[in-house]
C-alpha atoms as a PDB file:
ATOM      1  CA  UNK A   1       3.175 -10.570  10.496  1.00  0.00           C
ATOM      2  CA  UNK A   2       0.164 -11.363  12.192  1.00  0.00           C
ATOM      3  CA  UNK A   3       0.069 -13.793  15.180  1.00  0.00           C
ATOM      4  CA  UNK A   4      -2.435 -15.756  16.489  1.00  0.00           C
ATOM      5  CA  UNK A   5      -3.970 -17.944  19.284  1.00  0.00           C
ATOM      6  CA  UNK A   6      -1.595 -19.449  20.882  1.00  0.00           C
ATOM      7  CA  UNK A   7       1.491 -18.228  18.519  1.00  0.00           C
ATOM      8  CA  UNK A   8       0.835 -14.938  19.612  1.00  0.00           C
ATOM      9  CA  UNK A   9       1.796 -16.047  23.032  1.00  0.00           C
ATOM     10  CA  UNK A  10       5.118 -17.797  22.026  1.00  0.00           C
ATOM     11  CA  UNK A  11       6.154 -14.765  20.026  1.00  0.00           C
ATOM     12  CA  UNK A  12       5.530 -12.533  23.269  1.00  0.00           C
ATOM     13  CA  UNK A  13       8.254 -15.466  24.886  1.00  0.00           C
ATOM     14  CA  UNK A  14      10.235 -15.259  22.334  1.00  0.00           C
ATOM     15  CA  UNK A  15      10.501 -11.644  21.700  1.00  0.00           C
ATOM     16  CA  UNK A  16      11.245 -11.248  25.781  1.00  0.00           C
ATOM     17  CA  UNK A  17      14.191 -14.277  25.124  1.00  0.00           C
ATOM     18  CA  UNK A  18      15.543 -11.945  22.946  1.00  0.00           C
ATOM     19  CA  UNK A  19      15.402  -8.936  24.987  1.00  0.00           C
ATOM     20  CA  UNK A  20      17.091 -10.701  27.802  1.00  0.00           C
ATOM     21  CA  UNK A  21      19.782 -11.533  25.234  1.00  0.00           C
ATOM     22  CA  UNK A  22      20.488  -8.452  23.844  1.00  0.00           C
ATOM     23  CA  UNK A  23      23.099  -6.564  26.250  1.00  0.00           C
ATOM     24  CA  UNK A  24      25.002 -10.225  26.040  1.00  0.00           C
ATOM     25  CA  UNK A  25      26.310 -10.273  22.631  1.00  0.00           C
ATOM     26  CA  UNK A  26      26.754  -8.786  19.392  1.00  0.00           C
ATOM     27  CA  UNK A  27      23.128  -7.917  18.258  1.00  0.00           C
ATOM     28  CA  UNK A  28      24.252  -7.417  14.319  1.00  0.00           C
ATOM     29  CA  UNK A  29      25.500 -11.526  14.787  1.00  0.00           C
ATOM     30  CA  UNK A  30      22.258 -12.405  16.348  1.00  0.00           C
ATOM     31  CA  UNK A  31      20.135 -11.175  13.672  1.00  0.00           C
ATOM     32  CA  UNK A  32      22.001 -13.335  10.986  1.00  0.00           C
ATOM     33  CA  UNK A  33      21.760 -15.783  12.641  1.00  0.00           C
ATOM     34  CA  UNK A  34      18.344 -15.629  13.348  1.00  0.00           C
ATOM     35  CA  UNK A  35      17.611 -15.113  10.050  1.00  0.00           C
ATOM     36  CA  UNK A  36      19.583 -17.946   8.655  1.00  0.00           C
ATOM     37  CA  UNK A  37      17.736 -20.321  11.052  1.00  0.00           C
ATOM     38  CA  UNK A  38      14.031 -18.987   9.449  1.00  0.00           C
ATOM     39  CA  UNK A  39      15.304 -19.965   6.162  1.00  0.00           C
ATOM     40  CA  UNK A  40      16.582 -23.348   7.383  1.00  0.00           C
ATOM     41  CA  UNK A  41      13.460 -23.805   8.714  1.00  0.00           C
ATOM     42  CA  UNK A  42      11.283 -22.945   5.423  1.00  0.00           C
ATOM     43  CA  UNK A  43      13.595 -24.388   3.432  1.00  0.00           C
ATOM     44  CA  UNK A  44      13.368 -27.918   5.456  1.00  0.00           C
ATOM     45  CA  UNK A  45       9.582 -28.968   5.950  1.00  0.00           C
ATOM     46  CA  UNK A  46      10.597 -32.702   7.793  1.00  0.00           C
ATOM     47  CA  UNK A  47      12.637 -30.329  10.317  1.00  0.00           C
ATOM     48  CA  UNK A  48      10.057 -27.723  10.954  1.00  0.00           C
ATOM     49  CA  UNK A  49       7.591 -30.218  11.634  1.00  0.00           C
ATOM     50  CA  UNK A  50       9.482 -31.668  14.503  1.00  0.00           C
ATOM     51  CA  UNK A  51      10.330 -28.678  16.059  1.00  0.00           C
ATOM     52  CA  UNK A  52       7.398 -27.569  16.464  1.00  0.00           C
ATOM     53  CA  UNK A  53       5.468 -31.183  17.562  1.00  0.00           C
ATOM     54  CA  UNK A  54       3.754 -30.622  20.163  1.00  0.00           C
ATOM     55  CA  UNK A  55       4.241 -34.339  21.309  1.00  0.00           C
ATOM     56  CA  UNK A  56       7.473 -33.512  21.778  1.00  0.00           C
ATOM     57  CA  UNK A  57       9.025 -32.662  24.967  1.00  0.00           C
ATOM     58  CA  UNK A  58      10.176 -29.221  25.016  1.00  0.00           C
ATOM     59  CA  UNK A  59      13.662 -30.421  26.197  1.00  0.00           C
ATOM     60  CA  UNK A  60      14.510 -32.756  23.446  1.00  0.00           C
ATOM     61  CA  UNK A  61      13.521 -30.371  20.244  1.00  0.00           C
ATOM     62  CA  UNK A  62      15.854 -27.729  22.285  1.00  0.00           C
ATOM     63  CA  UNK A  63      18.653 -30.796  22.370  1.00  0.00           C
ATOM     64  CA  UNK A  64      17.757 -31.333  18.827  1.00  0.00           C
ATOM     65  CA  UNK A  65      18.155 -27.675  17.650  1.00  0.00           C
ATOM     66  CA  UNK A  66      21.380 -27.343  19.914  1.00  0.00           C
ATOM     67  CA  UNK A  67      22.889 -30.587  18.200  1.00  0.00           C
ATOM     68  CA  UNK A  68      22.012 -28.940  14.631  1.00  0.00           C
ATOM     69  CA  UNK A  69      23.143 -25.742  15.057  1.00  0.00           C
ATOM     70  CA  UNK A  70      25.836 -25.859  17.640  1.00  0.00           C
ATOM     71  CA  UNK A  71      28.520 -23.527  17.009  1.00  0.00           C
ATOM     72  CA  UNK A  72      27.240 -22.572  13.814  1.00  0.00           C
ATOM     73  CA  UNK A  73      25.233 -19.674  15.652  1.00  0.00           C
ATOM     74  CA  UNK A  74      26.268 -17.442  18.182  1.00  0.00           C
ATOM     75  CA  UNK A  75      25.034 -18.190  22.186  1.00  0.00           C
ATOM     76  CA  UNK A  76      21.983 -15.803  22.075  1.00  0.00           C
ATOM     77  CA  UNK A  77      20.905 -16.579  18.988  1.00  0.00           C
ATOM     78  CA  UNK A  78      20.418 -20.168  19.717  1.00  0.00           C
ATOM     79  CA  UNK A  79      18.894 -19.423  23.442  1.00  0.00           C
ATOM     80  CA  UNK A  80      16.525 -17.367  21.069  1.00  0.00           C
ATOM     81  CA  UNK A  81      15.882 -20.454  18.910  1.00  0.00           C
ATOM     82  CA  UNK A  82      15.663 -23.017  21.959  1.00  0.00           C
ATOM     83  CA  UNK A  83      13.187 -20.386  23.610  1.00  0.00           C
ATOM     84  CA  UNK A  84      11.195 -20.320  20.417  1.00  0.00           C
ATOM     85  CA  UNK A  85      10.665 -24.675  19.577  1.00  0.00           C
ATOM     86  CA  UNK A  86       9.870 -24.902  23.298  1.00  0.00           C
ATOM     87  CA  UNK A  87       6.793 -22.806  22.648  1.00  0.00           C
ATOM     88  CA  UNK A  88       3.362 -24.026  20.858  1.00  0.00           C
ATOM     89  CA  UNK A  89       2.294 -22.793  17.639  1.00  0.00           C
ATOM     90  CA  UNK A  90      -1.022 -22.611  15.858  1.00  0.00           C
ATOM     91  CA  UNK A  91       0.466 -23.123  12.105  1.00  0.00           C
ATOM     92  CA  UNK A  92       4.157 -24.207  11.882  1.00  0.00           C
ATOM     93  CA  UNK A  93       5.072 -21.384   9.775  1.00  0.00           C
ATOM     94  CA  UNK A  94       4.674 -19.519  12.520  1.00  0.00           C
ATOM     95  CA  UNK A  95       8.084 -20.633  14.207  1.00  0.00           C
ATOM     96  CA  UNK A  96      10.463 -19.414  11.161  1.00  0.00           C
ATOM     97  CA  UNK A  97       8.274 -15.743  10.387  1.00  0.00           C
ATOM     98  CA  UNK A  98       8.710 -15.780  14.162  1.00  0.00           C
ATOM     99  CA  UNK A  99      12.430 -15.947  14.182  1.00  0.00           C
ATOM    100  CA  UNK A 100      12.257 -13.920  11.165  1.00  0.00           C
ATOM    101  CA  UNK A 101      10.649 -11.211  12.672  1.00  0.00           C
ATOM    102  CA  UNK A 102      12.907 -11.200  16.001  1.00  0.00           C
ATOM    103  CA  UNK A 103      15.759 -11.179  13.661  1.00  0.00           C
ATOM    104  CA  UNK A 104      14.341  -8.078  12.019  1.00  0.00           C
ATOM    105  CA  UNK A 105      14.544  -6.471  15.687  1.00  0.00           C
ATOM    106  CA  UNK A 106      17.824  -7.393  16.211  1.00  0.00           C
ATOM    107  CA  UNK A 107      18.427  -5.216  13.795  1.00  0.00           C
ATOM    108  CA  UNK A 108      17.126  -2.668  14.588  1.00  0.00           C
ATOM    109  CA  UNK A 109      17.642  -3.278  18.158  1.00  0.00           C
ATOM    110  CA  UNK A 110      21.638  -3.108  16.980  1.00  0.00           C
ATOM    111  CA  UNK A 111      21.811   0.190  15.587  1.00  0.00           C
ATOM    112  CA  UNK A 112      22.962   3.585  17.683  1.00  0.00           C
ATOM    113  CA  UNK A 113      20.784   5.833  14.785  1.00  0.00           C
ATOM    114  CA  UNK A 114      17.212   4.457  14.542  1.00  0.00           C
ATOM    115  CA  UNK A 115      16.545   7.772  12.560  1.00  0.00           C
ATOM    116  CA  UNK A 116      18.469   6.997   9.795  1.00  0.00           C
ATOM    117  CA  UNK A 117      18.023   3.743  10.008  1.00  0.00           C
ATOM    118  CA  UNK A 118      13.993   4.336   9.355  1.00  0.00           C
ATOM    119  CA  UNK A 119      14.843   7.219   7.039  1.00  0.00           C
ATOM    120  CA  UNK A 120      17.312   4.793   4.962  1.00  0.00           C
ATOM    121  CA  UNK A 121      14.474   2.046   4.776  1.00  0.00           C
ATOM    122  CA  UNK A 122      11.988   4.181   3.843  1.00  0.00           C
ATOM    123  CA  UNK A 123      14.289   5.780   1.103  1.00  0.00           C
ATOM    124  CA  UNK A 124      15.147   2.822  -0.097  1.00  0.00           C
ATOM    125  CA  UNK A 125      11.422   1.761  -0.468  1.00  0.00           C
ATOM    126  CA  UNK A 126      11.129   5.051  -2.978  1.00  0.00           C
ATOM    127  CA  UNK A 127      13.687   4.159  -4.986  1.00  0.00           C
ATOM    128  CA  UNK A 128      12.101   0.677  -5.559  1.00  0.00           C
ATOM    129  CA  UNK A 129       8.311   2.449  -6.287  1.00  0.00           C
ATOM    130  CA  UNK A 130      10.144   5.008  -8.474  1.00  0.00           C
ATOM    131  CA  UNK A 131      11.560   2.457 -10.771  1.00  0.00           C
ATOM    132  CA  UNK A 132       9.500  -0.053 -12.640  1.00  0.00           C
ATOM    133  CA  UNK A 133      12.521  -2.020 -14.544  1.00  0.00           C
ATOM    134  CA  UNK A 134      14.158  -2.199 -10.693  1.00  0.00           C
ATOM    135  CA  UNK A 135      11.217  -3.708  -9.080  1.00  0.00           C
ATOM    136  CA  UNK A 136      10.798  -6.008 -11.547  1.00  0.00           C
ATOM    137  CA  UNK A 137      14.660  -7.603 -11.774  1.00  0.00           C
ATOM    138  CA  UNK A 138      14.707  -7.668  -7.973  1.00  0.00           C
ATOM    139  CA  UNK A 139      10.988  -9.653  -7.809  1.00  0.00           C
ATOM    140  CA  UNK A 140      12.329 -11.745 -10.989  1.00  0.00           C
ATOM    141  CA  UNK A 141      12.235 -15.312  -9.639  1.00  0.00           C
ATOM    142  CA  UNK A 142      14.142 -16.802 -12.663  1.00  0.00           C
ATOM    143  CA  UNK A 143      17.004 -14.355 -10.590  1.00  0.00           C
ATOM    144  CA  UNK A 144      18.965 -15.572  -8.087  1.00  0.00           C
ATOM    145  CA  UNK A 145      19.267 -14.278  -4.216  1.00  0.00           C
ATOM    146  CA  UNK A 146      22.797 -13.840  -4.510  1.00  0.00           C
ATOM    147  CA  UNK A 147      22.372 -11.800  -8.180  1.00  0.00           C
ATOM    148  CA  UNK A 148      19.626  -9.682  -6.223  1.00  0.00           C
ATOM    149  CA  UNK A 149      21.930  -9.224  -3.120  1.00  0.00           C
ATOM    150  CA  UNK A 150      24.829  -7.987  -5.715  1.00  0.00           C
ATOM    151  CA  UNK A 151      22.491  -5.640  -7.228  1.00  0.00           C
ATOM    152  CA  UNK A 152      21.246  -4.342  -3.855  1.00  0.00           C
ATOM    153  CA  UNK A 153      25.170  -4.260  -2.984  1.00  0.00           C
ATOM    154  CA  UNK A 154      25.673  -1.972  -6.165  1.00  0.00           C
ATOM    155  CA  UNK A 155      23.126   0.306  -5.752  1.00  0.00           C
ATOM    156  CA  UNK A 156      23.087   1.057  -1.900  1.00  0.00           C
ATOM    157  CA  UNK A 157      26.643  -0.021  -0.902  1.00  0.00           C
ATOM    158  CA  UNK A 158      28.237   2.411   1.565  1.00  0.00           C
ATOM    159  CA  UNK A 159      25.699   4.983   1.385  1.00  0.00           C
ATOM    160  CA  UNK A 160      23.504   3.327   3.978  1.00  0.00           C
ATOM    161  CA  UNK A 161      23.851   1.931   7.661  1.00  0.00           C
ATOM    162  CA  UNK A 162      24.864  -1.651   8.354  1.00  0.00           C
ATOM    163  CA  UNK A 163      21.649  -2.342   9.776  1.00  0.00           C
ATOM    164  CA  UNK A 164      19.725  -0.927   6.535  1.00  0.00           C
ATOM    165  CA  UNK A 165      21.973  -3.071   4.452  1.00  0.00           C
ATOM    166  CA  UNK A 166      21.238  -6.169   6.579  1.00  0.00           C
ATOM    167  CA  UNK A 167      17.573  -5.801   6.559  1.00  0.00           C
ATOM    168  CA  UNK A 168      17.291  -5.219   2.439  1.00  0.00           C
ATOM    169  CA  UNK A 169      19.304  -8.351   2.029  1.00  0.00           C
ATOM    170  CA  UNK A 170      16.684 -10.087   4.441  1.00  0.00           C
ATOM    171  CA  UNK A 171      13.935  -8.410   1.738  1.00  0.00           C
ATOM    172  CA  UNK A 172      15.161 -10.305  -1.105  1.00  0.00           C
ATOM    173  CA  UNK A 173      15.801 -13.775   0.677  1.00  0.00           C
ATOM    174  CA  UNK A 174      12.528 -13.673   3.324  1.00  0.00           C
ATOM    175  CA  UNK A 175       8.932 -14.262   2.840  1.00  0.00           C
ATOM    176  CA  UNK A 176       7.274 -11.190   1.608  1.00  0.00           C
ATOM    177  CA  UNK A 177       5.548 -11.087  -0.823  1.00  0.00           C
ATOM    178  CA  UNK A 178       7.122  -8.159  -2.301  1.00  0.00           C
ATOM    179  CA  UNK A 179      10.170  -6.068  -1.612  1.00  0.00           C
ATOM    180  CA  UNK A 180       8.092  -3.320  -1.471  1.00  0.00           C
ATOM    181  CA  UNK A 181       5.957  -5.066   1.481  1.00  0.00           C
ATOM    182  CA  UNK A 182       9.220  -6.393   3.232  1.00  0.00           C
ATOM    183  CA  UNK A 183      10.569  -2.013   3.246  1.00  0.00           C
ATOM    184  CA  UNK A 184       7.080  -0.828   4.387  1.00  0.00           C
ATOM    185  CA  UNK A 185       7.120  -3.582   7.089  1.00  0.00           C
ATOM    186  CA  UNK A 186      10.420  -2.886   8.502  1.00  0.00           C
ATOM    187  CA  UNK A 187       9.312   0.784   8.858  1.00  0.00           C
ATOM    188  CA  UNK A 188       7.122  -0.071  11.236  1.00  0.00           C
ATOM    189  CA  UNK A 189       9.105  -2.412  13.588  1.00  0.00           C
ATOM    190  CA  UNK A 190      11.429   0.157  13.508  1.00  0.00           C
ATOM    191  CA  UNK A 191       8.464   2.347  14.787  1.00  0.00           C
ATOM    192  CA  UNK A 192       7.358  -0.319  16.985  1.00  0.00           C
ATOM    193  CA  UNK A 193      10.767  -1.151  18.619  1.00  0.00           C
ATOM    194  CA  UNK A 194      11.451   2.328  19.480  1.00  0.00           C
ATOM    195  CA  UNK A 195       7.712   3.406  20.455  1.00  0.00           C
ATOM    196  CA  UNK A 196       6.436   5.787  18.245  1.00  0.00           C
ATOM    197  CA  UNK A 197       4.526   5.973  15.116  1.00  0.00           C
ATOM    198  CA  UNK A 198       5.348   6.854  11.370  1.00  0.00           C
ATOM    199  CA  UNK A 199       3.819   9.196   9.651  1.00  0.00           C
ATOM    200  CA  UNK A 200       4.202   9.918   6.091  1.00  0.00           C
ATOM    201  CA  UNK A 201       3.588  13.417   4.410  1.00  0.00           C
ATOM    202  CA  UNK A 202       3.858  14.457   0.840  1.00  0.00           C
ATOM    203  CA  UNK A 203       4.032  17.626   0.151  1.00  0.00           C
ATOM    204  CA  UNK A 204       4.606  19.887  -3.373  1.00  0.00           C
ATOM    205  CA  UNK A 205       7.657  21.118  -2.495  1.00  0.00           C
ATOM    206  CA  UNK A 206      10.273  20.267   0.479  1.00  0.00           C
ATOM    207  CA  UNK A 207       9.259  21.270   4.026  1.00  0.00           C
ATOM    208  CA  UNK A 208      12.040  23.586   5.985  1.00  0.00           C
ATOM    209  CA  UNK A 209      13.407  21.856   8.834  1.00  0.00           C
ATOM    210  CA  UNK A 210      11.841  24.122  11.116  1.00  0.00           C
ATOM    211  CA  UNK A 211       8.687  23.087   9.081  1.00  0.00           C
ATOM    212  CA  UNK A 212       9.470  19.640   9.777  1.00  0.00           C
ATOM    213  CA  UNK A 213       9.865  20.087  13.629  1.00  0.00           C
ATOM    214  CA  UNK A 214       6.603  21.500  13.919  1.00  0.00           C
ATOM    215  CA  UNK A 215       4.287  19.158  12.118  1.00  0.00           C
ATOM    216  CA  UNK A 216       6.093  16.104  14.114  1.00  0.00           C
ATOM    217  CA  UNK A 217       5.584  18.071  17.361  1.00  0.00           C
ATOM    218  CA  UNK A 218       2.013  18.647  16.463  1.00  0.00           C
ATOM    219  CA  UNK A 219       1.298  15.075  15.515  1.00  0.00           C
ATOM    220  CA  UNK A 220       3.082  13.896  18.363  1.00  0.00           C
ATOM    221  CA  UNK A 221       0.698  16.290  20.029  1.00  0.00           C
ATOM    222  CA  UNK A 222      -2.217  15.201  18.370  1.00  0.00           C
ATOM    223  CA  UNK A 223      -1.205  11.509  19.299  1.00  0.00           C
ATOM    224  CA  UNK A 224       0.057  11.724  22.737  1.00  0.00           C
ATOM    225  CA  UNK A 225       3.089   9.677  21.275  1.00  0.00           C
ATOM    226  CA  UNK A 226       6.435  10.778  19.162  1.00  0.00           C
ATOM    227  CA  UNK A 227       6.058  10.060  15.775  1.00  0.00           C
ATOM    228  CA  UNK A 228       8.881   9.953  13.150  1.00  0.00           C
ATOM    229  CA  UNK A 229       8.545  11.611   9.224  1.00  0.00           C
ATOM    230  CA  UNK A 230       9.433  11.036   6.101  1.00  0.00           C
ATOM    231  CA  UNK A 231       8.532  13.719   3.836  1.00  0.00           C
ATOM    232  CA  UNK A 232       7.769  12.596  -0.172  1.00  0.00           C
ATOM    233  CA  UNK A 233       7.332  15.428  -2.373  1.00  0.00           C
ATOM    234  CA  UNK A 234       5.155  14.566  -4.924  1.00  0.00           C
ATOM    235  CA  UNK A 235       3.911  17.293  -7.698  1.00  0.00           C
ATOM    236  CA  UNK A 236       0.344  15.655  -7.676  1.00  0.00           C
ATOM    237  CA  UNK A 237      -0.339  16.734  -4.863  1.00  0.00           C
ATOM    238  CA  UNK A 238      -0.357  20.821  -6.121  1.00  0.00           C
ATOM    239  CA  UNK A 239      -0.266  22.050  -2.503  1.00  0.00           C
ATOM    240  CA  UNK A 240      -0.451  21.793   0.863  1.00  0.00           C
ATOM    241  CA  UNK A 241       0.241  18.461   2.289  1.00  0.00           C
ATOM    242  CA  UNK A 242      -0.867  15.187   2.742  1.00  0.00           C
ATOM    243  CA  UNK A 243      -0.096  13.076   6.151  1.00  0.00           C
ATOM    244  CA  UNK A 244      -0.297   8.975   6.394  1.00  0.00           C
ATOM    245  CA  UNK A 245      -0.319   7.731  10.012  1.00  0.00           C
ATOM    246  CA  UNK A 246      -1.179   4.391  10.940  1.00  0.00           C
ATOM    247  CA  UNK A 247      -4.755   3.828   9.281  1.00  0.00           C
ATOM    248  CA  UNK A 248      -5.391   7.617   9.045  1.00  0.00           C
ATOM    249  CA  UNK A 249      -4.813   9.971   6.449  1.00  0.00           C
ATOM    250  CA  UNK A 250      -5.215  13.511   7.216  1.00  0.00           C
ATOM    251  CA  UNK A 251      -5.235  15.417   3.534  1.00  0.00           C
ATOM    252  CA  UNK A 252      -4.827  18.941   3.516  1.00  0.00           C
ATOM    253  CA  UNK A 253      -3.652  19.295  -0.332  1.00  0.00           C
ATOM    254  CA  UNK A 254      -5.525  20.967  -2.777  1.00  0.00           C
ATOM    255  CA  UNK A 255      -5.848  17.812  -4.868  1.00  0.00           C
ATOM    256  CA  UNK A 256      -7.863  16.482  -1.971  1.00  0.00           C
ATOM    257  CA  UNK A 257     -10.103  20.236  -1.333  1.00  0.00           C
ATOM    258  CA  UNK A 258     -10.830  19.489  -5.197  1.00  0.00           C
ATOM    259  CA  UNK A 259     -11.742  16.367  -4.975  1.00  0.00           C
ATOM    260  CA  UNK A 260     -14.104  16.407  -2.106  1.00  0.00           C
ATOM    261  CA  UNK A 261     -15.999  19.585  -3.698  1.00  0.00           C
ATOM    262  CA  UNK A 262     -16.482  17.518  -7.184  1.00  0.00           C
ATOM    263  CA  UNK A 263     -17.565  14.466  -4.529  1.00  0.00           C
ATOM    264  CA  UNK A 264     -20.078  17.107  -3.100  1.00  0.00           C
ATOM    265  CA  UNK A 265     -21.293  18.102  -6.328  1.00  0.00           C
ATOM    266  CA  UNK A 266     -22.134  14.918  -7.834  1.00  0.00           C
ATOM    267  CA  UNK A 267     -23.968  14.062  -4.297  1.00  0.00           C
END
């Protein structure tokens, strides 16, 4: 999500509200909450509107959201959401992929193990690309949320972290375009919340672990910032490896050594 003007301002506020929040309360509750309020807030145009009028005094759209919500959220979720209609926003949709967003760093802002929490996501994101027929039934919108959810339920269950299981519930009921999107974007606030990058490699064959620990030290190196893997092994790529971080792609395979001497050739 991209923020601008003066929403990019109010999501910095917000975002610090929620900081300020988080040694309070339970974290896992604030992010459902959170959430919940987004989709109220999609889902209810005459309501969005209002809270984000900028005619409005700031203190009566917070009395309005406290009347609404109440005791139906926890305390720092709804200091969050009184934070958040206080500020101005350039589009209205801003305010719920705002709270959306925060609620996605709740998250992962609630979780001990932000390793496997970013190694869960980004698992779970292969097993979607992997599988055509799966993709399609969880992007089917004749389908409903809660049949998606149950499927997701099935398939993941116990084998993955609270927090994972929270945020790909959140990819089937929030507004990405695809789940695919949603998994890929989580990766990176996960990245984001606990200052480092992501880099991914794909390789022929699995890396050791001692082969692991040296590449991230050397593109932590090469970065001047940690950086967490996720290794794909992918038999395209014949050998050596191929590393995604950020906008760069540093391809060492001998797919890529090919390609650039038939690119060469035909120059």
């Amino acid at each position: 999500m991209d923020f601008r003007g003066a929403s990019a301002a109010s999501f910095a506020a917000v975002r610090a509200e929620l900081d300020s929040v988080a040694a309070q309360g339970d974290l896992a509750r604030v992010a459902d909450d959170l959430f919940t309020v987004a989709v109220m807030l999609r889902d209810e145009p005459a309501l969005r509107r209002v809270a984000t009028d900028v005619s409005l005094r700031p203190e009566a759209k917070q009395g309005l959201v406290e009347e609404i919500l109440g005791s139906r959220v926890s305390a720092g979720a709804l200091a969050v959401v009184k934070t958040a209609v206080a500020q101005r926003w350039t589009a209205t949709r801003d305010l719920p992929n705002t709270l959306q967003r925060v609620s996605e760093i709740a998250v992962v802002l609630s979780t001990e193990d932000a390793d496997r929490l970013a190694h869960e996501v980004f698992a779970a994101g292969e097993v979607v690309r992997s599988n055509p027929e799966l993709r399609d039934v969880l992007s089917d919108p004749a389908r409903s949320t809660a049949d998606k959810t149950a499927l997701v339920d099935q398939l993941f269950g116990a084998k993955v972290s609270p927090a994972t299981s929270t945020l790909l519930k959140q990819a089937l009921a929030g507004n990405y375009r695809t789940l695919n999107v949603a998994l890929e974007s989580y990766r990176q606030v996960v990245a984001e919340v606990n200052d480092r990058l992501v880099a991914t490699v794909r390789v022929a064959k699995s890396l050791s672990e001692a082969d692991q620990q040296r590449l991230t030290s050397a593109l932590s190196g090469q970065y001047d910032r940690p950086v967490h893997l996720d290794v794909v092994v992918d038999p395209a790529v014949i050998g050596g490896l191929r590393v995604e971080i950020g906008h760069d792609v540093i391809d060492g395979t001998v797919a890529g050594r090919l390609d650039e001497a038939r690119r060469q050739l035909a120059g």
